[in-house]
N, C-alpha and C. Protein backbone atom coordinates (compact mmCIF):
# COMPACT_ATOMS: atom_id res chain seq x y z
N UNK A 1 -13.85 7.12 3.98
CA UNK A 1 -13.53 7.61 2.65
C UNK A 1 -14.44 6.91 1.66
N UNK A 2 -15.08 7.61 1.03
CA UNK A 2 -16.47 7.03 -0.13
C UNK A 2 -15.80 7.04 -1.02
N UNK A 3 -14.48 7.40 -1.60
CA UNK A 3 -14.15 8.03 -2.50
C UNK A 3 -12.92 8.54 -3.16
N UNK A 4 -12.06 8.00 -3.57
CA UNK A 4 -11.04 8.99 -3.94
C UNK A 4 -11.26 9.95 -5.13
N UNK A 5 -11.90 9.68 -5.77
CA UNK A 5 -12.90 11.21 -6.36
C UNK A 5 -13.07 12.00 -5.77
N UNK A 6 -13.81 11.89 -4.50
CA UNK A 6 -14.36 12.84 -3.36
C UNK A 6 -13.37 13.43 -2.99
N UNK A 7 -12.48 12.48 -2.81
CA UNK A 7 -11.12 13.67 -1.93
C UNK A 7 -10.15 14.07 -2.86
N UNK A 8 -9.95 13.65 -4.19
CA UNK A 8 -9.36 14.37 -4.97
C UNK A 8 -9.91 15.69 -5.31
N UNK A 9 -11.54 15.85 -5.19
CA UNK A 9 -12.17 16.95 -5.57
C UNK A 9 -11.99 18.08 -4.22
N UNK A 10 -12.03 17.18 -2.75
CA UNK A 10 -11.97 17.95 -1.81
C UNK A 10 -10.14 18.44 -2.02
N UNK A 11 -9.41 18.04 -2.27
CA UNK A 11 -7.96 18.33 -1.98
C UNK A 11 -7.86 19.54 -3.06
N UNK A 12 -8.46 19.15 -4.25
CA UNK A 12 -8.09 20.50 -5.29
C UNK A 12 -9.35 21.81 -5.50
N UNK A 13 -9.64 21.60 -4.32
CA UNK A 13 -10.91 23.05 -4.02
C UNK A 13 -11.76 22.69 -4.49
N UNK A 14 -12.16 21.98 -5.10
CA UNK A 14 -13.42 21.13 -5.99
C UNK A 14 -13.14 21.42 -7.38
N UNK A 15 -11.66 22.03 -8.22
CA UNK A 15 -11.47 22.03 -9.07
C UNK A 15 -11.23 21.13 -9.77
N UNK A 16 -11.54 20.83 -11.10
CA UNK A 16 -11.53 19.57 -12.09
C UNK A 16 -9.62 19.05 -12.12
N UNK A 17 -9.52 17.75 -11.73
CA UNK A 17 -8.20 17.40 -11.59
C UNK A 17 -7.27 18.11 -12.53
N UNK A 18 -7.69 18.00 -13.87
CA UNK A 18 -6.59 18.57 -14.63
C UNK A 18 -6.23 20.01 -14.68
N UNK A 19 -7.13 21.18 -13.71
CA UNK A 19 -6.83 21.97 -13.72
C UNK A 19 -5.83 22.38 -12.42
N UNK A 20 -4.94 21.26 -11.63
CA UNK A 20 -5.02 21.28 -10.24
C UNK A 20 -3.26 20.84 -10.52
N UNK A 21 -2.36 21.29 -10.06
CA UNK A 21 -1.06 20.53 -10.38
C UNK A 21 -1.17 19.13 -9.18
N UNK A 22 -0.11 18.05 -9.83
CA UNK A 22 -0.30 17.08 -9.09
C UNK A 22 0.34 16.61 -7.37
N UNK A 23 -0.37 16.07 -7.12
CA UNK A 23 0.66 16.06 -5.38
C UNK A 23 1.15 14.94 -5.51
N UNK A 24 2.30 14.76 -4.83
CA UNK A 24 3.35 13.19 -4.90
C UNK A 24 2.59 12.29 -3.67
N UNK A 25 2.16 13.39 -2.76
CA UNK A 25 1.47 12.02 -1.69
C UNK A 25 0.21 12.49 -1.01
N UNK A 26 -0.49 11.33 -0.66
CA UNK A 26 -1.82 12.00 0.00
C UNK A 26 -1.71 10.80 1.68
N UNK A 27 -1.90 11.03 2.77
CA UNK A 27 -2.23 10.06 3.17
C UNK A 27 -3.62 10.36 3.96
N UNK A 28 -4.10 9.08 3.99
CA UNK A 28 -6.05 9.00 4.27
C UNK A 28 -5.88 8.35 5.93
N UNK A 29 -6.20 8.92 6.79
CA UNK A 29 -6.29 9.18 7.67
C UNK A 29 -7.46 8.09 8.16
N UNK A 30 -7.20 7.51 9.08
CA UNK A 30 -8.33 6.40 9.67
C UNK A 30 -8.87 5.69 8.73
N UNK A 31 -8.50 5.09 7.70
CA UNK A 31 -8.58 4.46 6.58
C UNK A 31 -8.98 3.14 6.20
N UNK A 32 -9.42 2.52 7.36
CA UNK A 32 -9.84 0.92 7.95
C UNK A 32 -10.76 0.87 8.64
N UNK A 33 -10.96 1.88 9.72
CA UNK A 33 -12.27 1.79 10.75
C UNK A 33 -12.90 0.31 10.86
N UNK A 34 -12.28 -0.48 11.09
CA UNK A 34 -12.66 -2.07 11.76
C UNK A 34 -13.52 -2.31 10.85
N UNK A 35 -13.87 -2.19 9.80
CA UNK A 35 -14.87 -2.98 9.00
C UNK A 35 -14.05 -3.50 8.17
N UNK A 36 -14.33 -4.75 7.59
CA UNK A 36 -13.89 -5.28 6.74
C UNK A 36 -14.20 -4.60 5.10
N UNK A 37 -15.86 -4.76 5.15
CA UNK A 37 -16.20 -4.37 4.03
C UNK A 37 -15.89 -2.74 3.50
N UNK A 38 -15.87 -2.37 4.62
CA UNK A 38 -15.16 -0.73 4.34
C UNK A 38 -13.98 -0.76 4.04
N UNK A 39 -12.77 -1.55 4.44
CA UNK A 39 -11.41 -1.79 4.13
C UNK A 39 -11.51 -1.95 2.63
N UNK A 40 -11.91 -3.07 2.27
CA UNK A 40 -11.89 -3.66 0.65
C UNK A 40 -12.44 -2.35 -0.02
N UNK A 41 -13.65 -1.70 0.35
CA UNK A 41 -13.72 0.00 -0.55
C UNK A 41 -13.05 0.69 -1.01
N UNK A 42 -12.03 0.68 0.21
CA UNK A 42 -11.30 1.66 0.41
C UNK A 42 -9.88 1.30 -0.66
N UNK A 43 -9.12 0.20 -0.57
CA UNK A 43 -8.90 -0.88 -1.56
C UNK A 43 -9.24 -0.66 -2.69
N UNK A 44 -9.87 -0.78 -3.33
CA UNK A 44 -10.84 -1.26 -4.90
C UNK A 44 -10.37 0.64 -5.20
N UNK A 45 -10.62 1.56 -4.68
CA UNK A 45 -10.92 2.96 -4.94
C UNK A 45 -9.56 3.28 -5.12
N UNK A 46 -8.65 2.57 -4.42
CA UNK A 46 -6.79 3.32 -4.65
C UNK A 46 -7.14 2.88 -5.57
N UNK A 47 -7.22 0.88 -6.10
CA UNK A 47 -6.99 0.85 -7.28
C UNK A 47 -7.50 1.18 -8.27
N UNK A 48 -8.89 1.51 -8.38
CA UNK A 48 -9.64 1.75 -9.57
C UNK A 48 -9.20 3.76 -9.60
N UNK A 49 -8.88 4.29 -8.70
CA UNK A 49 -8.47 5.99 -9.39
C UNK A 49 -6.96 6.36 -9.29
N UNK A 50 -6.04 5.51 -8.60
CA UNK A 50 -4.84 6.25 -7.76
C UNK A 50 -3.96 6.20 -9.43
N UNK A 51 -4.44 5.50 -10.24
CA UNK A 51 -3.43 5.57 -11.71
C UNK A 51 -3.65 6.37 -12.98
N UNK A 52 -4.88 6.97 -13.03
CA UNK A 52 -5.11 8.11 -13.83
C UNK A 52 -5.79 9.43 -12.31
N UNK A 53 -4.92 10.00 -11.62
CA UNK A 53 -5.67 10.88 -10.41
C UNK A 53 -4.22 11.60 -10.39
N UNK A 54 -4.68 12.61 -9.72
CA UNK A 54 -3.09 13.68 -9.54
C UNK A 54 -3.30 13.88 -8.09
N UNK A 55 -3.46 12.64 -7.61
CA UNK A 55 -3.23 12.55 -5.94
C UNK A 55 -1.92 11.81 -5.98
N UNK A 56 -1.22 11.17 -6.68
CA UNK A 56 0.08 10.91 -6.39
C UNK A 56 0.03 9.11 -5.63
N UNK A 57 1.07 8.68 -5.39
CA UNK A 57 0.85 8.19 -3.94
C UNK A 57 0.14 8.40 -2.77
N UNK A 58 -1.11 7.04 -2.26
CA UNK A 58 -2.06 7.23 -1.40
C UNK A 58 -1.78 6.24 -0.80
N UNK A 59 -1.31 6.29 0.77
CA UNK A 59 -1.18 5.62 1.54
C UNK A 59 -2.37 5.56 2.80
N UNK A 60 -2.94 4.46 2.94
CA UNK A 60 -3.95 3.95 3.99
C UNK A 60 -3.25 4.26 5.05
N UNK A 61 -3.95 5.03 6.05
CA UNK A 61 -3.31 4.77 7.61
C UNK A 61 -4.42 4.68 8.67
N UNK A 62 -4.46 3.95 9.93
CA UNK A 62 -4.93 3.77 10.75
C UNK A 62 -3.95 3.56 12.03
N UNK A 63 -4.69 3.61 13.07
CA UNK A 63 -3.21 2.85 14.54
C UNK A 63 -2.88 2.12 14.89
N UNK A 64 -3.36 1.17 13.72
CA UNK A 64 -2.63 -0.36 13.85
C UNK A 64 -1.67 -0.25 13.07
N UNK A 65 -1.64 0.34 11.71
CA UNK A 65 -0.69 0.15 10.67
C UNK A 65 -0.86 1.06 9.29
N UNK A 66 -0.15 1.23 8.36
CA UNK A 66 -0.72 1.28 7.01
C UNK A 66 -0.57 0.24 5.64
N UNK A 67 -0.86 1.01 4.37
CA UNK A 67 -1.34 0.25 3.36
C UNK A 67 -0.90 1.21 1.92
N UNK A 68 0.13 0.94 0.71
CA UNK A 68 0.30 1.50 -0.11
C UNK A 68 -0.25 0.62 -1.44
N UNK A 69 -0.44 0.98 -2.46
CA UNK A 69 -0.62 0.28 -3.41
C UNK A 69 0.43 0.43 -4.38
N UNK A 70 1.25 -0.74 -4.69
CA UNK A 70 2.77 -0.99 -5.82
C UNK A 70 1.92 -1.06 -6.59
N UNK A 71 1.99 -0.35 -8.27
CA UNK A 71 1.08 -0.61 -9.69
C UNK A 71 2.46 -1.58 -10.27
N UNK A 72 1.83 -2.36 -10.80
CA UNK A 72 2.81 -2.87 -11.83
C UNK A 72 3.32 -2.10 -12.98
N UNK A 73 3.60 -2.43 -13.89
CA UNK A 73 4.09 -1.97 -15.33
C UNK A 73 5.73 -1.86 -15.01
N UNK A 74 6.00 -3.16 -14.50
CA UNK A 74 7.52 -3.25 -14.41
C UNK A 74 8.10 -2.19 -13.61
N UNK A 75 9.71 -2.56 -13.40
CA UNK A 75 10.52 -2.20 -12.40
C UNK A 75 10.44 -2.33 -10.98
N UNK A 76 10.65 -1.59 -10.21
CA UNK A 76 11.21 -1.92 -9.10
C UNK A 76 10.44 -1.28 -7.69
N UNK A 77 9.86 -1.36 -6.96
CA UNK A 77 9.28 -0.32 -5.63
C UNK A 77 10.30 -0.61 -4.62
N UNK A 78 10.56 0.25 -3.82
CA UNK A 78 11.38 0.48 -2.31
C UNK A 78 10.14 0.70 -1.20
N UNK A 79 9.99 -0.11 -0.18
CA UNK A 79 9.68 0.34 1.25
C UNK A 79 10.71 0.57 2.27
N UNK A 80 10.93 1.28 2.57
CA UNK A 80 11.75 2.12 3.61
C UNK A 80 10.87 2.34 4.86
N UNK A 81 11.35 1.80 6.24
CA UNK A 81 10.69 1.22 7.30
C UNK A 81 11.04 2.14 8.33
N UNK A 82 10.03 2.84 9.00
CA UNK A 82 10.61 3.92 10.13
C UNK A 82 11.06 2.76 11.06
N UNK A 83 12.24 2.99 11.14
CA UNK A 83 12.68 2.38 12.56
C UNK A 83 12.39 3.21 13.90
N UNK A 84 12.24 2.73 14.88
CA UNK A 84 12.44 2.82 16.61
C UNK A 84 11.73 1.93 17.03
N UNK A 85 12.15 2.25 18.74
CA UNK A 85 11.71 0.84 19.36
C UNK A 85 10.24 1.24 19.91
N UNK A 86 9.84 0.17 20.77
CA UNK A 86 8.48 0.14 21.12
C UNK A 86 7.90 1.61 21.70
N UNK A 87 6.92 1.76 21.53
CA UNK A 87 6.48 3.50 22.01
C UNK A 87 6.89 4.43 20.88
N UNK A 88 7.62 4.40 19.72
CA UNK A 88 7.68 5.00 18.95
C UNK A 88 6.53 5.50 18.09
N UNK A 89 6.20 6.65 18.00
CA UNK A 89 5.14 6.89 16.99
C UNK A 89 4.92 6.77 15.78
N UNK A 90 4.37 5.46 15.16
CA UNK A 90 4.75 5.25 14.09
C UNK A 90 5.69 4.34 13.11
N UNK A 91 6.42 4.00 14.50
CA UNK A 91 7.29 2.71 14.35
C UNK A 91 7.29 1.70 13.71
N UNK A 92 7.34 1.12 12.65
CA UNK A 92 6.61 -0.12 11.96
C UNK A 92 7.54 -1.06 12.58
N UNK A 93 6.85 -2.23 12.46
CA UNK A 93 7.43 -3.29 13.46
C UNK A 93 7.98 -4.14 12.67
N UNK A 94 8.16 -3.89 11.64
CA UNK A 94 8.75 -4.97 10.29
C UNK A 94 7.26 -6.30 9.62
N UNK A 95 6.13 -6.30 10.51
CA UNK A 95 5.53 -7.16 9.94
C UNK A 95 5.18 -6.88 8.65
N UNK A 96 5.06 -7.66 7.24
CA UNK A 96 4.15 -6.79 6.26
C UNK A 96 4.17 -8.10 5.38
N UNK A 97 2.65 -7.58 4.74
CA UNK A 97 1.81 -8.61 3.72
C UNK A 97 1.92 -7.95 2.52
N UNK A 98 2.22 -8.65 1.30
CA UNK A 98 1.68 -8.26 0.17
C UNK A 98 0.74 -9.24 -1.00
N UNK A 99 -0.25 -8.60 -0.61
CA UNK A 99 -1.64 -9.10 -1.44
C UNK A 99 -1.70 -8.98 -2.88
N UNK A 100 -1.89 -9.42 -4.11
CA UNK A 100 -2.42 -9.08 -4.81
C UNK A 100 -4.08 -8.54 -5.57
N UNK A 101 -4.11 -7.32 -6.08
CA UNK A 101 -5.10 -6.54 -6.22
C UNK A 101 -5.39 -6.05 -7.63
N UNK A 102 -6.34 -6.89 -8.08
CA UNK A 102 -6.93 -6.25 -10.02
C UNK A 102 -6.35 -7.44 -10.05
N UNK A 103 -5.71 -8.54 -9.69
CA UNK A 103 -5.91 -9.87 -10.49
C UNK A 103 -4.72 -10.47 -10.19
N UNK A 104 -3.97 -11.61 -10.78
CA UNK A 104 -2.69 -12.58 -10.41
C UNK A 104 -1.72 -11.41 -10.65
N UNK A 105 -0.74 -11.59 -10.27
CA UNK A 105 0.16 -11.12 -10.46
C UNK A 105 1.31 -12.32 -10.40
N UNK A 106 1.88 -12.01 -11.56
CA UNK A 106 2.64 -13.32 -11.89
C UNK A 106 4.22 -13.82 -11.86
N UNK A 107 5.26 -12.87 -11.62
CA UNK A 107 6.32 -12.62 -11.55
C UNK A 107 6.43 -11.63 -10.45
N UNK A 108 6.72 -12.31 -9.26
CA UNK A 108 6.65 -11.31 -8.06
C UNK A 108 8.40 -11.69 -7.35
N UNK A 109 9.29 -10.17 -7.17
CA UNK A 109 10.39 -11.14 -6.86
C UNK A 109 10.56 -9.63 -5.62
N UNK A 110 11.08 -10.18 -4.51
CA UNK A 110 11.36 -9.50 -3.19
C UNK A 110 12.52 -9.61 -2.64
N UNK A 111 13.44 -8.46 -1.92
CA UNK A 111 14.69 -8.75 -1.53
C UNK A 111 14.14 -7.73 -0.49
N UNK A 112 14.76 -8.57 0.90
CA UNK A 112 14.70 -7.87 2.25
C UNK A 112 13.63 -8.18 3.15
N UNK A 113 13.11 -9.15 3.15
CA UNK A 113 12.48 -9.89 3.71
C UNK A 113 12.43 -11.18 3.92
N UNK A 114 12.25 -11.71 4.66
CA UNK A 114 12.42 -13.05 6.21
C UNK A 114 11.63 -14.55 5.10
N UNK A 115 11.16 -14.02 4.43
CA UNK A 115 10.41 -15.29 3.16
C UNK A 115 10.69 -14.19 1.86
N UNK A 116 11.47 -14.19 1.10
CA UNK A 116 11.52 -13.37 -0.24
C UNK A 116 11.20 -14.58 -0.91
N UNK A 117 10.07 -13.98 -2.04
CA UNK A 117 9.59 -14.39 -3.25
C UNK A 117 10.65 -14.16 -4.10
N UNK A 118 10.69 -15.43 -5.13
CA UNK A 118 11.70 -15.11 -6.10
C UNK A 118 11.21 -15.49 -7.25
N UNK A 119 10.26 -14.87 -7.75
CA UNK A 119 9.95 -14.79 -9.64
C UNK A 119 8.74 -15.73 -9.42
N UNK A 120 7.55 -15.44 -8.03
CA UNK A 120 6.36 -16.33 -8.03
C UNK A 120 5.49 -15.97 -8.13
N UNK A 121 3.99 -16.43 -8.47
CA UNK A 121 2.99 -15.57 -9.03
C UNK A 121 2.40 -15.43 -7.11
N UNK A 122 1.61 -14.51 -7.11
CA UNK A 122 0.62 -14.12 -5.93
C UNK A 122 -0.89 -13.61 -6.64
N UNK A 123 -1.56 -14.62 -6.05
CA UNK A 123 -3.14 -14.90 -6.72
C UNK A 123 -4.09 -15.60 -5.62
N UNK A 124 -5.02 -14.52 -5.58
CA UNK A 124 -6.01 -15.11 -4.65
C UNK A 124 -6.59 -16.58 -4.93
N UNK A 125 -6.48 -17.23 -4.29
CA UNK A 125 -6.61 -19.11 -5.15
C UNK A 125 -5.63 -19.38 -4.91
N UNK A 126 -4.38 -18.85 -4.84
CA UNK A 126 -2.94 -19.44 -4.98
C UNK A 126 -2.35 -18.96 -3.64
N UNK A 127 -1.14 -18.15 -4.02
CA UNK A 127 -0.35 -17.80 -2.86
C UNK A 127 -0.73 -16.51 -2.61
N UNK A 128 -0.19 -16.12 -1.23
CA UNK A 128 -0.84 -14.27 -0.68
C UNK A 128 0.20 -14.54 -0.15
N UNK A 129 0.95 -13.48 -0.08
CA UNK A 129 2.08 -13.78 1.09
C UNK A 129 1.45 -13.10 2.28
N UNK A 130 1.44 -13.12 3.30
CA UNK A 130 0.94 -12.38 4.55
C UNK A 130 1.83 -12.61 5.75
N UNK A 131 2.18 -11.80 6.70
CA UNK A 131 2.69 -12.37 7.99
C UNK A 131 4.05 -12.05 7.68
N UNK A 132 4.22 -11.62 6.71
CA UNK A 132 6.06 -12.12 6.27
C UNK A 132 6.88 -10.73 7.24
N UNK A 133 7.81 -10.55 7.34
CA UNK A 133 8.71 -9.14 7.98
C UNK A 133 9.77 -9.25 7.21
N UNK A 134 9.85 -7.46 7.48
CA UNK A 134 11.36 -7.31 6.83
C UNK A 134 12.13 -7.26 7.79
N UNK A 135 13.46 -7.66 7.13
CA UNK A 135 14.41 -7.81 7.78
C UNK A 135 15.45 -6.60 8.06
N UNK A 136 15.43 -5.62 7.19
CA UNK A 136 16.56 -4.46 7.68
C UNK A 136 15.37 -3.36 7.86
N UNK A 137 15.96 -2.58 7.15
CA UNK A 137 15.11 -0.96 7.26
C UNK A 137 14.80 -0.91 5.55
N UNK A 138 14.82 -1.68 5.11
CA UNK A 138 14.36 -1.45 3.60
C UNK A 138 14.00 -3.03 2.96
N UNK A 139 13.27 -2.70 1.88
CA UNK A 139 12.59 -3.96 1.31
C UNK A 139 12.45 -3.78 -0.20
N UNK A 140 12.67 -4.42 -1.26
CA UNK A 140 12.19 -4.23 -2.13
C UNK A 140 11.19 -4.62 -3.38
N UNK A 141 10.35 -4.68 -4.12
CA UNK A 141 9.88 -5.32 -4.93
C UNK A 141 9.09 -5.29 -6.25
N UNK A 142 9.65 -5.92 -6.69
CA UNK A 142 10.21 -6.19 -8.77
C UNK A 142 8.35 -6.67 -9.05
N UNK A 143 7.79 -6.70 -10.20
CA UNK A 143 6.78 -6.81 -10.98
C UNK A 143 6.90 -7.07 -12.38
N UNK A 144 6.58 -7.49 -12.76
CA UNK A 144 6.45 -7.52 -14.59
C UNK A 144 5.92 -5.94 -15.12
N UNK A 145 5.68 -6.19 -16.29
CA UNK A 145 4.67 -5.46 -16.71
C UNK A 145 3.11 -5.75 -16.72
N UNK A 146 3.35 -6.78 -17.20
CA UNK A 146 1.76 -6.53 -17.34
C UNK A 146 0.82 -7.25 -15.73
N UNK A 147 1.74 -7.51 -14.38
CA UNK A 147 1.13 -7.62 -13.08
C UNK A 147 0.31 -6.64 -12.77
N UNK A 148 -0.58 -6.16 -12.60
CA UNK A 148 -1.80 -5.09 -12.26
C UNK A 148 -1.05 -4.67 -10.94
N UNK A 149 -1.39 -4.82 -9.87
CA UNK A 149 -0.51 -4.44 -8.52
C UNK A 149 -0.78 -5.35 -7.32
N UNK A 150 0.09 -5.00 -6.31
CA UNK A 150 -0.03 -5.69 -5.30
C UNK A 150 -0.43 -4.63 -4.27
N UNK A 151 -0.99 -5.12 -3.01
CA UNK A 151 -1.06 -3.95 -1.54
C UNK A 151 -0.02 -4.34 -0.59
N UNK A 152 0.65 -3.35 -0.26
CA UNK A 152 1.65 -3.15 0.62
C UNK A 152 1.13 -3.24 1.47
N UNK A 153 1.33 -3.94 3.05
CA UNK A 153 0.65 -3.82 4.28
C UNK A 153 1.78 -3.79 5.40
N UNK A 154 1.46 -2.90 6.29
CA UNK A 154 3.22 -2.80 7.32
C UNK A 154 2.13 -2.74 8.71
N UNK A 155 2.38 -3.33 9.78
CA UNK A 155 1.43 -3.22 11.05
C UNK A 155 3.07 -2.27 12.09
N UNK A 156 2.18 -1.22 12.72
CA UNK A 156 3.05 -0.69 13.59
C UNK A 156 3.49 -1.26 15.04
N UNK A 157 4.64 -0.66 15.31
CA UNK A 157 5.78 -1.54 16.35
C UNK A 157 4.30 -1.37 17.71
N UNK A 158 4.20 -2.21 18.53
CA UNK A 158 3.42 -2.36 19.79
C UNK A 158 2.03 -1.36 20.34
N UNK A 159 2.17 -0.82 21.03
CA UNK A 159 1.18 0.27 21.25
C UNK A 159 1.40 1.62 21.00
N UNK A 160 2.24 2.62 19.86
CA UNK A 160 2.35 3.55 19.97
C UNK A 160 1.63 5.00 20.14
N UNK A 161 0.19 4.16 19.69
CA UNK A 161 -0.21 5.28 19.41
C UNK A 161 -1.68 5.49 20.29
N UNK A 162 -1.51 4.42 21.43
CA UNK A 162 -2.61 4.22 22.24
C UNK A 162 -2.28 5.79 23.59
């Protein structure tokens, strides 16, 4: 993906966004391809178009896992976790990281997870939470306003999709 321009233009026939009604979700398909530096692209592009774009929600996926981007400007996000057991397609295994992305984010508070943050900043230099799991089938998490966003990261349950 070069682009979420590109595929906003490919998704609405190559019509100019505002002439295109908006979609609630897009998901990008092989969205990691083992590069690092292609990952962070791919990254930087949710955040720099997914908040003025009428692609909606854009979720990263690959067969290890996926990747959503929470925007700040206050309130609240829900992750809701496909449950099943191993061999499930799609299964998330409860692991998940949340990074911060466009800068500190400073009031970070989490309920439903195995280490919940409670009102702490997450800043590259500082803390990342990574590694952490949820604990039921749902997770949630609070932002300020003025926190830019964090990346959602969920790795799927064992080999499902080998």
């Amino acid at each position: 993906m070069k682009s979420l321009a590109r595929l906003e233009r490919s998704v609405n026939g190559g019509a100019p966004p505002a002439a295109c009604a908006p979609y609630d979700f897009v998901l990008v398909l092989g969205a990691f391809g083992g590069r690092l530096d292609h990952e962070m692209q791919n990254v930087n592009t949710l955040f720099s178009h997914t908040r003025s774009s009428s692609l909606g929600r854009v979720v990263l996926l690959d067969a290890t896992g996926w990747a959503a981007l929470l925007h700040g400007g206050g309130g609240e996000h829900t992750v809701t976790l496909r449950q099943g057991s191993e061999g499930t397609i799609g299964a998330d295994s409860g692991t998940c990281g949340l990074v911060p992305i466009g800068g500190p984010c400073e009031h970070v508070t989490t309920t439903g997870l195995r280490w919940n943050i409670e009102g702490s900043a997450l800043a590259f230099g500082g803390v990342v939470s990574t590694s952490n799991e949820v604990v039921g089938e749902r997770a949630t998490v609070a932002m300020r306003g003025d926190d830019p966003a964090l990346l959602w990261t969920s790795v799927f349950l064992g080999d499902a999709w080998a």
